[in-house]
PDB file of N, CA and C in Angstrom:
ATOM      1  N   UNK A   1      12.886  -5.587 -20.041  1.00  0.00           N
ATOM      2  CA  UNK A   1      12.823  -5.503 -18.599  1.00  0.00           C
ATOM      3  C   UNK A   1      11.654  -4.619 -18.149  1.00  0.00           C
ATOM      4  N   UNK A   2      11.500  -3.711 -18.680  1.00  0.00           N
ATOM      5  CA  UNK A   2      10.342  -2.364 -18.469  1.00  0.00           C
ATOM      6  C   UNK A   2       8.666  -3.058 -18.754  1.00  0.00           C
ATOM      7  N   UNK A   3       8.527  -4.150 -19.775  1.00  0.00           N
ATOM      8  CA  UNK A   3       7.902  -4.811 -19.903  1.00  0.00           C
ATOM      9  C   UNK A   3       7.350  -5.813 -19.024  1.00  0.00           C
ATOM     10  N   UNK A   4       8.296  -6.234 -18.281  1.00  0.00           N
ATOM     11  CA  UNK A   4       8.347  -7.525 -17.353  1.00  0.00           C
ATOM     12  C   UNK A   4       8.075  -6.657 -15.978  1.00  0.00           C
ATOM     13  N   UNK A   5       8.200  -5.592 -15.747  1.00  0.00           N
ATOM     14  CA  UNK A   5       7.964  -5.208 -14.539  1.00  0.00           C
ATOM     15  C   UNK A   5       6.630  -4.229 -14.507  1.00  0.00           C
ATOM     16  N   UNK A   6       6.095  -3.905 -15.807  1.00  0.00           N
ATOM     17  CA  UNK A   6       4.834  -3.239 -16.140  1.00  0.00           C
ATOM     18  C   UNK A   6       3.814  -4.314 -15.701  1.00  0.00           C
ATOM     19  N   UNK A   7       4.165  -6.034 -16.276  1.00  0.00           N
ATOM     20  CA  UNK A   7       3.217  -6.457 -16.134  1.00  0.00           C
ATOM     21  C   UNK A   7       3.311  -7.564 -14.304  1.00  0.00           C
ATOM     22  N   UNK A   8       4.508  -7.438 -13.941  1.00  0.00           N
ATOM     23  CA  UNK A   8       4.114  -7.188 -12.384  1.00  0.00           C
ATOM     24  C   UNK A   8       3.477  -6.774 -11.933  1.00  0.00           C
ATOM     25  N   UNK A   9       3.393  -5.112 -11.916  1.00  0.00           N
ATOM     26  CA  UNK A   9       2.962  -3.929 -11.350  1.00  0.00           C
ATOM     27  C   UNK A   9       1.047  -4.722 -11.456  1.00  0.00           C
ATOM     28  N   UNK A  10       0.813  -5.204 -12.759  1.00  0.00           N
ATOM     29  CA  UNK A  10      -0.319  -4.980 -13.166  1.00  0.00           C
ATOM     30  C   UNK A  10      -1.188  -6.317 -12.438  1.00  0.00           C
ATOM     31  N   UNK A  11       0.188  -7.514 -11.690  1.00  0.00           N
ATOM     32  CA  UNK A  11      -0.377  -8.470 -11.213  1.00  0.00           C
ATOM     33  C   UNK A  11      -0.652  -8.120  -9.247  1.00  0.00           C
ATOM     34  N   UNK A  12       0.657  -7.421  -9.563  1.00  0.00           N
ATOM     35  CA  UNK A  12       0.008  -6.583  -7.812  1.00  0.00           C
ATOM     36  C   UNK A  12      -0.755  -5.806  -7.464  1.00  0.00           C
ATOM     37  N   UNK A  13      -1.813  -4.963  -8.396  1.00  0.00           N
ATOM     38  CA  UNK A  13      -2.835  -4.696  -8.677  1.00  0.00           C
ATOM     39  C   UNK A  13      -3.925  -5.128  -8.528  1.00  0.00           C
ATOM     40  N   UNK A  14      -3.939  -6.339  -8.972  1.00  0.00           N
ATOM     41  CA  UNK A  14      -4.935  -7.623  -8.843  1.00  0.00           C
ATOM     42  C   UNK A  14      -4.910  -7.655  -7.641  1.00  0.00           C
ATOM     43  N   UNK A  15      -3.832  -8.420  -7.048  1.00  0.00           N
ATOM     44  CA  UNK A  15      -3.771  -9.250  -6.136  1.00  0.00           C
ATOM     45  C   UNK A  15      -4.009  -8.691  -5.177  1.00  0.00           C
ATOM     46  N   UNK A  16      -3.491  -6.784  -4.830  1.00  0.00           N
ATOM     47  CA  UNK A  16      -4.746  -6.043  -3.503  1.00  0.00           C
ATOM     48  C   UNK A  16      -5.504  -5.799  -3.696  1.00  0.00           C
ATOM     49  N   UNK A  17      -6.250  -6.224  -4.669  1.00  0.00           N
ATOM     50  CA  UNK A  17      -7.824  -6.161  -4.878  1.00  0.00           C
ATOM     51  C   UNK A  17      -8.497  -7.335  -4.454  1.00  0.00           C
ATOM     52  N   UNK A  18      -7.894  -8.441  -4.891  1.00  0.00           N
ATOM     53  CA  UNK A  18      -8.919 -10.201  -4.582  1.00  0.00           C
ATOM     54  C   UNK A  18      -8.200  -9.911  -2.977  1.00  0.00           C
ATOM     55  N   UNK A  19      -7.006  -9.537  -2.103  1.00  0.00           N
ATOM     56  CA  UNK A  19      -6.949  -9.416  -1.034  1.00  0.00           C
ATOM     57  C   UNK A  19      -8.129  -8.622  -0.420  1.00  0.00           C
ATOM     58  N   UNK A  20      -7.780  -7.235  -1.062  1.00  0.00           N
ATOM     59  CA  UNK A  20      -8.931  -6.634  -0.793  1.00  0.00           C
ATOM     60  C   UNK A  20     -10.641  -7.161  -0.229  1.00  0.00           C
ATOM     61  N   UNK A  21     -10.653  -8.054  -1.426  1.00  0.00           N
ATOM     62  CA  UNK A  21     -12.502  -8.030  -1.329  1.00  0.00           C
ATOM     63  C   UNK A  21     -12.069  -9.503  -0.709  1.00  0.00           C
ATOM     64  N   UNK A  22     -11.064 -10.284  -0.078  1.00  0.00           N
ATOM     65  CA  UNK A  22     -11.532 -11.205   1.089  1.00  0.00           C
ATOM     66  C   UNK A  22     -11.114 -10.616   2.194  1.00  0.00           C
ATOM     67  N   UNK A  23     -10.645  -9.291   2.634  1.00  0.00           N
ATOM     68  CA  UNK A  23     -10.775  -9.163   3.929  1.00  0.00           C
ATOM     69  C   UNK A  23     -12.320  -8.941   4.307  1.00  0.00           C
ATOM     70  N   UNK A  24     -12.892  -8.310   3.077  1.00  0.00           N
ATOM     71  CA  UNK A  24     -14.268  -7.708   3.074  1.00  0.00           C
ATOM     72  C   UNK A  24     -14.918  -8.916   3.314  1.00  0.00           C
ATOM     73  N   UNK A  25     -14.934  -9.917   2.991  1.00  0.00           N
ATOM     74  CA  UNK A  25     -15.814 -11.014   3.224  1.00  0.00           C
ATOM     75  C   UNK A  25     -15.242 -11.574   4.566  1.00  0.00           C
ATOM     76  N   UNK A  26     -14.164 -11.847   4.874  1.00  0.00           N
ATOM     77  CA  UNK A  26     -14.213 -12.288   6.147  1.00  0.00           C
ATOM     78  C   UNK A  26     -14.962 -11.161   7.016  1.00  0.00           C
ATOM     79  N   UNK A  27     -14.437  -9.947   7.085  1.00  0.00           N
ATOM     80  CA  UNK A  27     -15.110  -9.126   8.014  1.00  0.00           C
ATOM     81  C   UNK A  27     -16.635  -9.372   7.749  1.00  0.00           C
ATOM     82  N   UNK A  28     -17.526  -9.117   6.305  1.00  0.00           N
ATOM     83  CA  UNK A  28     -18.543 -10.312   7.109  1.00  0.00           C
ATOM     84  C   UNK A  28     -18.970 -11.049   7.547  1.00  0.00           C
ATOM     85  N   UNK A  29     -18.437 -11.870   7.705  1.00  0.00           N
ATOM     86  CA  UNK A  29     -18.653 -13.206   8.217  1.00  0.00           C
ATOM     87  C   UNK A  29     -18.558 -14.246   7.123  1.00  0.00           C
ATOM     88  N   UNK A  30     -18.038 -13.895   5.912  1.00  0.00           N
ATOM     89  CA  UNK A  30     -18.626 -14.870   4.978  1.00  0.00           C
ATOM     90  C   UNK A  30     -18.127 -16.063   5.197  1.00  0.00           C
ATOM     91  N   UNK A  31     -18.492 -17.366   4.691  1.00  0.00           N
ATOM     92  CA  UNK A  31     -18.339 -18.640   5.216  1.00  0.00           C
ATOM     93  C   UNK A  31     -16.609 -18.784   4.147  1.00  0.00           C
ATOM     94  N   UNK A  32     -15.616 -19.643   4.520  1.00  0.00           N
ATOM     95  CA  UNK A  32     -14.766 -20.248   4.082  1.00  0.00           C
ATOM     96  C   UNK A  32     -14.947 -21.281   3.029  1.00  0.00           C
ATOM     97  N   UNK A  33     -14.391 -21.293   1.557  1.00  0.00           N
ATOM     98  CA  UNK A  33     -14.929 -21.745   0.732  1.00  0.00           C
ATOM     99  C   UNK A  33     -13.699 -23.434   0.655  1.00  0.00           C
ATOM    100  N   UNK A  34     -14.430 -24.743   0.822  1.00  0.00           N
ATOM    101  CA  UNK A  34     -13.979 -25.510   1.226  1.00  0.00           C
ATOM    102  C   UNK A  34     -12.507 -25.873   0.390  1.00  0.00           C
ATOM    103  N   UNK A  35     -11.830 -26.448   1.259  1.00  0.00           N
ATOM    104  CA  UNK A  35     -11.119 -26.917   0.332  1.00  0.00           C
ATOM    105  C   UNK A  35      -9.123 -27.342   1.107  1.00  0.00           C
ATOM    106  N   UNK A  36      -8.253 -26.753   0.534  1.00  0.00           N
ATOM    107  CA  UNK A  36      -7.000 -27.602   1.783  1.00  0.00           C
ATOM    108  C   UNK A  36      -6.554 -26.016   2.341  1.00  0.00           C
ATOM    109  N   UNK A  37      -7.052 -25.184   1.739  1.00  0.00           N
ATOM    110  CA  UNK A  37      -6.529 -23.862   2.629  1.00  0.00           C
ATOM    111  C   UNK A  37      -7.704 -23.507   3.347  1.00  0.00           C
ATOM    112  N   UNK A  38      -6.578 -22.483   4.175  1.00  0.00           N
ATOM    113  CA  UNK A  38      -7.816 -21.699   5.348  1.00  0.00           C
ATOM    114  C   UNK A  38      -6.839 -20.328   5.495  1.00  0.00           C
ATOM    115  N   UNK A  39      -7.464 -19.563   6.757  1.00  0.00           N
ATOM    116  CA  UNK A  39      -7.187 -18.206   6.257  1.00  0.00           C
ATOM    117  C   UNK A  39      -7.040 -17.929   7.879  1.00  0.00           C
ATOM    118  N   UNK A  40      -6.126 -17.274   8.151  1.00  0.00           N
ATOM    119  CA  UNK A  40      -5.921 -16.813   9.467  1.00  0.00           C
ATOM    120  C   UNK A  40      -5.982 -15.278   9.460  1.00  0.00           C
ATOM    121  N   UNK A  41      -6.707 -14.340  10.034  1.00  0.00           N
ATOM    122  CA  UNK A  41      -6.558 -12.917   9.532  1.00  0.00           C
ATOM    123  C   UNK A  41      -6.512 -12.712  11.200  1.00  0.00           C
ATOM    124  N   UNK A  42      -5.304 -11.167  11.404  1.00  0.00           N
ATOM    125  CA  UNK A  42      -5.222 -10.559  12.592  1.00  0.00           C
ATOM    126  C   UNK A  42      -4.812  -8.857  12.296  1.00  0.00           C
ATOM    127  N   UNK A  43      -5.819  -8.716  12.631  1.00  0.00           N
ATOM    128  CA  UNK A  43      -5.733  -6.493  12.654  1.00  0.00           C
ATOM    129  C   UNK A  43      -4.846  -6.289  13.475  1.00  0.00           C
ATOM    130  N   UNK A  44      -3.948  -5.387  12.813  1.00  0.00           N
ATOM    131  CA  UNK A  44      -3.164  -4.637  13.334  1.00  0.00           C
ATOM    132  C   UNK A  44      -2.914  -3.407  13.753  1.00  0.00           C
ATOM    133  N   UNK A  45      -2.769  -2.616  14.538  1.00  0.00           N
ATOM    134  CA  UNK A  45      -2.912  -1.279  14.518  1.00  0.00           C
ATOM    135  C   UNK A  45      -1.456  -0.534  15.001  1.00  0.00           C
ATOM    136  N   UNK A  46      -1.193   0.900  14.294  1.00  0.00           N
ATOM    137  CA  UNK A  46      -0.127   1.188  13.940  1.00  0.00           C
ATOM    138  C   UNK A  46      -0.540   2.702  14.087  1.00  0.00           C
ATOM    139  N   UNK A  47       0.217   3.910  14.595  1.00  0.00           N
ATOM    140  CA  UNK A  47       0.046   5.188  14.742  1.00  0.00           C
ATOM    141  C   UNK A  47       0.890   5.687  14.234  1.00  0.00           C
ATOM    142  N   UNK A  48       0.520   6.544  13.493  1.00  0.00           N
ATOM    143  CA  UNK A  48       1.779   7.642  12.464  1.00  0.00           C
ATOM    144  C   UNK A  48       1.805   8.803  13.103  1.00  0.00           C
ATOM    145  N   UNK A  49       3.462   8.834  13.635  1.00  0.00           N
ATOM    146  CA  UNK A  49       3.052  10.348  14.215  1.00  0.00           C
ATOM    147  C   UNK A  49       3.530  11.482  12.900  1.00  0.00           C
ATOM    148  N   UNK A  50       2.922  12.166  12.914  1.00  0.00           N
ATOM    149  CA  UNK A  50       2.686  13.577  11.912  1.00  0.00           C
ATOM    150  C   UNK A  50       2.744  14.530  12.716  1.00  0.00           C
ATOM    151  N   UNK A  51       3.355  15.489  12.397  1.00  0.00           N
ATOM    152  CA  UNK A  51       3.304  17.040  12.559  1.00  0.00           C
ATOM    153  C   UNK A  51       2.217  17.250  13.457  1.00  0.00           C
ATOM    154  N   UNK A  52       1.093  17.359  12.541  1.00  0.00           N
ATOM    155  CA  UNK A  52      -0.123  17.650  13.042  1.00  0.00           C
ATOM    156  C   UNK A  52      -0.910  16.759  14.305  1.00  0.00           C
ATOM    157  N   UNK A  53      -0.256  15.585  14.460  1.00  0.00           N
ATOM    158  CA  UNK A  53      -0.777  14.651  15.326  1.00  0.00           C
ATOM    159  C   UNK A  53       0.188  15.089  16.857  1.00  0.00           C
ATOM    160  N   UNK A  54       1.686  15.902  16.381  1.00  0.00           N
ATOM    161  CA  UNK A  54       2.466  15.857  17.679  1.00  0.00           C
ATOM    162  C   UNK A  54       2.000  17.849  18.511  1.00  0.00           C
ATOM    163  N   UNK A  55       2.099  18.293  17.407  1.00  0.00           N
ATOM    164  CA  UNK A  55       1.590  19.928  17.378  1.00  0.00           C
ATOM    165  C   UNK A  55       0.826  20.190  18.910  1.00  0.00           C
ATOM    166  N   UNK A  56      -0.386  19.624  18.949  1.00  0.00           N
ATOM    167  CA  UNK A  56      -1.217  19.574  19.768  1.00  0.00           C
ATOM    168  C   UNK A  56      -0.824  19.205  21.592  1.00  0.00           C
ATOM    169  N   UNK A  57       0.384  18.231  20.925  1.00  0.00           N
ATOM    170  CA  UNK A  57       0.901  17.481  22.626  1.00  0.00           C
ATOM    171  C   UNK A  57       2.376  18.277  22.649  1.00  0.00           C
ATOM    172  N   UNK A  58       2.972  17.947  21.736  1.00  0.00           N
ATOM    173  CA  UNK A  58       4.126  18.941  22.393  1.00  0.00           C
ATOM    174  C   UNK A  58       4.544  20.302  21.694  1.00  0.00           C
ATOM    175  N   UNK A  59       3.635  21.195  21.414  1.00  0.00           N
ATOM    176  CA  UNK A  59       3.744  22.457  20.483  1.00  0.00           C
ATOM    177  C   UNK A  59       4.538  22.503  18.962  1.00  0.00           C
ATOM    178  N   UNK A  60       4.086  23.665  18.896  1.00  0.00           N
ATOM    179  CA  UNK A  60       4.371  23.566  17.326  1.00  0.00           C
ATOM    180  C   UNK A  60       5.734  24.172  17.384  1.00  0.00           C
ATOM    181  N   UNK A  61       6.587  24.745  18.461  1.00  0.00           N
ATOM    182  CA  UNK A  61       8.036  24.678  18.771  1.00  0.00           C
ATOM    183  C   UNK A  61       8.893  23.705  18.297  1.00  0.00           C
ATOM    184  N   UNK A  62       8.338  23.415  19.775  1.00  0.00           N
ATOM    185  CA  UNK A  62       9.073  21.650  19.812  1.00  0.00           C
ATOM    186  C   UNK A  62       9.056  20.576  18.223  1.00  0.00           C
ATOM    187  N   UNK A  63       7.919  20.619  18.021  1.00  0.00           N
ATOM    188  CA  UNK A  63       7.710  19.830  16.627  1.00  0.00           C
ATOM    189  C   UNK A  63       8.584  20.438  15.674  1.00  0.00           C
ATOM    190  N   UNK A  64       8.567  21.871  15.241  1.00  0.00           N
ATOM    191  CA  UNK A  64       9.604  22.228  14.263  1.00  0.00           C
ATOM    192  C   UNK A  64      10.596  21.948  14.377  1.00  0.00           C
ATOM    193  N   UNK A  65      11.283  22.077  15.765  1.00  0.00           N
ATOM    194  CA  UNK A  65      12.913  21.665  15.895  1.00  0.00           C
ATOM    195  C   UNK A  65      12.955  19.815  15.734  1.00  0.00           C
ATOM    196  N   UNK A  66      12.178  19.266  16.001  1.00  0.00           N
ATOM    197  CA  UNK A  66      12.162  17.560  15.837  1.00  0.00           C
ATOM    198  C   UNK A  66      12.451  17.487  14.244  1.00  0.00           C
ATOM    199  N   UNK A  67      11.141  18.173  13.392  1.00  0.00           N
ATOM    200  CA  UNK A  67      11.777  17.817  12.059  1.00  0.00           C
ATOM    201  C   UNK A  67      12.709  18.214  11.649  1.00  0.00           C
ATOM    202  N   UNK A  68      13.320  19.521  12.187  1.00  0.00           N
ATOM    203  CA  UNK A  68      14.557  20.272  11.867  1.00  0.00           C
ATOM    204  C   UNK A  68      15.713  18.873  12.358  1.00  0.00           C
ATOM    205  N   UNK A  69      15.706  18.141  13.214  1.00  0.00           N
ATOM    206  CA  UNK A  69      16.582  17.522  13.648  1.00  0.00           C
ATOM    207  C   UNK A  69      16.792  15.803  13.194  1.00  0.00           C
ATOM    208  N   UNK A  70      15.625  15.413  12.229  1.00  0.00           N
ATOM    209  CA  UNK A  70      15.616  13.942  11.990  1.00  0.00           C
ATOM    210  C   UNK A  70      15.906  14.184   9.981  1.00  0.00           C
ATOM    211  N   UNK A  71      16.672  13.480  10.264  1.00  0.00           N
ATOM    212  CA  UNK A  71      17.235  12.905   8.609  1.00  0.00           C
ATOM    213  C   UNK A  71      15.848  12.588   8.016  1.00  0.00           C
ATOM    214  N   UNK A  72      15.461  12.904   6.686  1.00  0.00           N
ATOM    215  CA  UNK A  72      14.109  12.705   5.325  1.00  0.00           C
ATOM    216  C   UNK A  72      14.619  11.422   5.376  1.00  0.00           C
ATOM    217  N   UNK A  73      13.987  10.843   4.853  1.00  0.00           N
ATOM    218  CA  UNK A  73      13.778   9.388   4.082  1.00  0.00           C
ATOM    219  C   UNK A  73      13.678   9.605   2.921  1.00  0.00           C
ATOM    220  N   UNK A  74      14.643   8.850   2.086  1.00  0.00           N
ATOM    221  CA  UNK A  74      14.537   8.832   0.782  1.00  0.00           C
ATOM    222  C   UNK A  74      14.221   7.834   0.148  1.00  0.00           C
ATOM    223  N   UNK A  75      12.674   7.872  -0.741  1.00  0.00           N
ATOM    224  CA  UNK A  75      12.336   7.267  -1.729  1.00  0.00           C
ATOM    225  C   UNK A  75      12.519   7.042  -2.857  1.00  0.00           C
ATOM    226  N   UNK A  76      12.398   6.135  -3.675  1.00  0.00           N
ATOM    227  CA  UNK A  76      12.215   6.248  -5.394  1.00  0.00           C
ATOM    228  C   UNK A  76      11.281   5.856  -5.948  1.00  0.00           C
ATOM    229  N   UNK A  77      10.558   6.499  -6.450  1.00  0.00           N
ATOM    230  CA  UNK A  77       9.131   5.934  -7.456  1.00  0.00           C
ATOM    231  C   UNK A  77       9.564   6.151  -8.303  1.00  0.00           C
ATOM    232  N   UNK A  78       9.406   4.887  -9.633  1.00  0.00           N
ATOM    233  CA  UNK A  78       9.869   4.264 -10.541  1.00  0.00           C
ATOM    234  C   UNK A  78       8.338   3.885 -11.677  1.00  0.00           C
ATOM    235  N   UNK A  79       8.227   4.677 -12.021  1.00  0.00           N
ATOM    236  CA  UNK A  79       6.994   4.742 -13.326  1.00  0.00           C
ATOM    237  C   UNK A  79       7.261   4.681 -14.923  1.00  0.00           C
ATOM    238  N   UNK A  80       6.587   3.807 -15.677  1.00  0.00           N
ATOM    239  CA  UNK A  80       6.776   3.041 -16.949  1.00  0.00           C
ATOM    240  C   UNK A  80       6.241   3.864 -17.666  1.00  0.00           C
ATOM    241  N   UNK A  81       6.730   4.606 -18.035  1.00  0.00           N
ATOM    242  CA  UNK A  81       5.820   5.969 -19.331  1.00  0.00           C
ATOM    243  C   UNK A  81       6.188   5.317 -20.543  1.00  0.00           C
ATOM    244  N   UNK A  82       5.196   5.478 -21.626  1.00  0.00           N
ATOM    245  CA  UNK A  82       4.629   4.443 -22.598  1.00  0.00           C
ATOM    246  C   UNK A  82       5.138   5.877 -23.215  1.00  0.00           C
ATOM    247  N   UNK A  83       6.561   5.473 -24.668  1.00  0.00           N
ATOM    248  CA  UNK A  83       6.159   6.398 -25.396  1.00  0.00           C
ATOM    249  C   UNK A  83       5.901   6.144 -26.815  1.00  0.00           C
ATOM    250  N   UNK A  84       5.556   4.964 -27.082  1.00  0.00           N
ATOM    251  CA  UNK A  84       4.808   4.807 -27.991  1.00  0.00           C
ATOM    252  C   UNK A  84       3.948   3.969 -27.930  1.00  0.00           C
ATOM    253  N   UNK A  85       2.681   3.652 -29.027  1.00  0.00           N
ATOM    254  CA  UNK A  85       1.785   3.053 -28.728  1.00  0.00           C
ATOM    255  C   UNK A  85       2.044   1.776 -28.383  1.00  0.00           C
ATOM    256  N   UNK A  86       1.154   1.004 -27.355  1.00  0.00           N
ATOM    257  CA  UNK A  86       1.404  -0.370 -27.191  1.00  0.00           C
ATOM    258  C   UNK A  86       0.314  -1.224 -27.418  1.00  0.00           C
ATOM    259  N   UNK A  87       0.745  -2.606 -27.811  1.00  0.00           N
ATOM    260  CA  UNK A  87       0.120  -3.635 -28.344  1.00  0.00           C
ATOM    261  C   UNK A  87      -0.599  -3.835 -27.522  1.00  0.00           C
ATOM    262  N   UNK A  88      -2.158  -4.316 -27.488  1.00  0.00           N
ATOM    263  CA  UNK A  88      -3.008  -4.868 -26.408  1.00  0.00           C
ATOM    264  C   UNK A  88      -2.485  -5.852 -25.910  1.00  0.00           C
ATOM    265  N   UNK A  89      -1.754  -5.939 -24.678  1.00  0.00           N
ATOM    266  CA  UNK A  89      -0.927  -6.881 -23.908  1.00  0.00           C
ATOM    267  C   UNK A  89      -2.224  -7.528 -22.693  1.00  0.00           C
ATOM    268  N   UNK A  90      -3.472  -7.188 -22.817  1.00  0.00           N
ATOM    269  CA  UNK A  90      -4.146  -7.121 -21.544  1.00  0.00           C
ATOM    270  C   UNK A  90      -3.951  -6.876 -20.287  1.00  0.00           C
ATOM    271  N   UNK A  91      -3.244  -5.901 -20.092  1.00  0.00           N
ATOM    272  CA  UNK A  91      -3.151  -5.741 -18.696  1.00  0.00           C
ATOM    273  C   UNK A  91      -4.253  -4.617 -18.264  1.00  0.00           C
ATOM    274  N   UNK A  92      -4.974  -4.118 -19.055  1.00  0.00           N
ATOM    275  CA  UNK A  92      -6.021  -3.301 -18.536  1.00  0.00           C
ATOM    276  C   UNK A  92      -7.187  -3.287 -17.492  1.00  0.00           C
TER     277      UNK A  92
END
C-alpha cells in the first residue's frame, strides 16, 4: 500500500508541473496544439486573512481574542520514510 501511494504522490508531482508549464504557456499566448481538446482557463482570486493581514484593520487586541476564540484546524501529513534501500522504481 505505502508503495502504491509513493508512486501516486510521484504522479501528482508531474502532473503540477505539465499543469504548471501550460498555464505558463497559455499566459503567453502560446497557440493551442491541435487536436479534440481545448482548454478553458479562469483566474481566480482568493484572500487569506492572517494575523498580520487583520492586525493593521482591527488591532492586534481584537485579533488575539479572534484566534483565542476560533477552533485550529486539524491536519495530517502523511510521509513515506524509506527505511531501507529501494529498488530503482523510477520515480525520480
Amino acid at each position: 500500500m505505502l508503495a502504491e501511494l509513493r508512486r501516486l504522490n510521484s504522479q501528482l508531482i508531474r502532473r503540477d508541473r505539465l499543469r504548471q508549464e501550460l498555464v505558463d504557456l497559455l499566459e503567453s499566448r502560446a497557440a493551442i496544439e491541435p487536436g479534440p481538446l481545448t482548454v478553458n482557463v479562469q483566474p481566480q482570486t482568493n484572500q487569506k486573512l492572517t494575523a498580520d493581514n487583520l492586525i493593521p484593520i482591527l488591532g492586534r487586541s481584537a485579533v488575539e481574542e479572534l484566534v483565542r476564540r476560533i477552533e485550529p484546524t486539524m491536519q495530517t501529513c502523511v510521509r513515506i520514510v524509506s527505511v531501507a534501500p529501494l529498488l530503482d522504481d523510477g520515480l525520480d
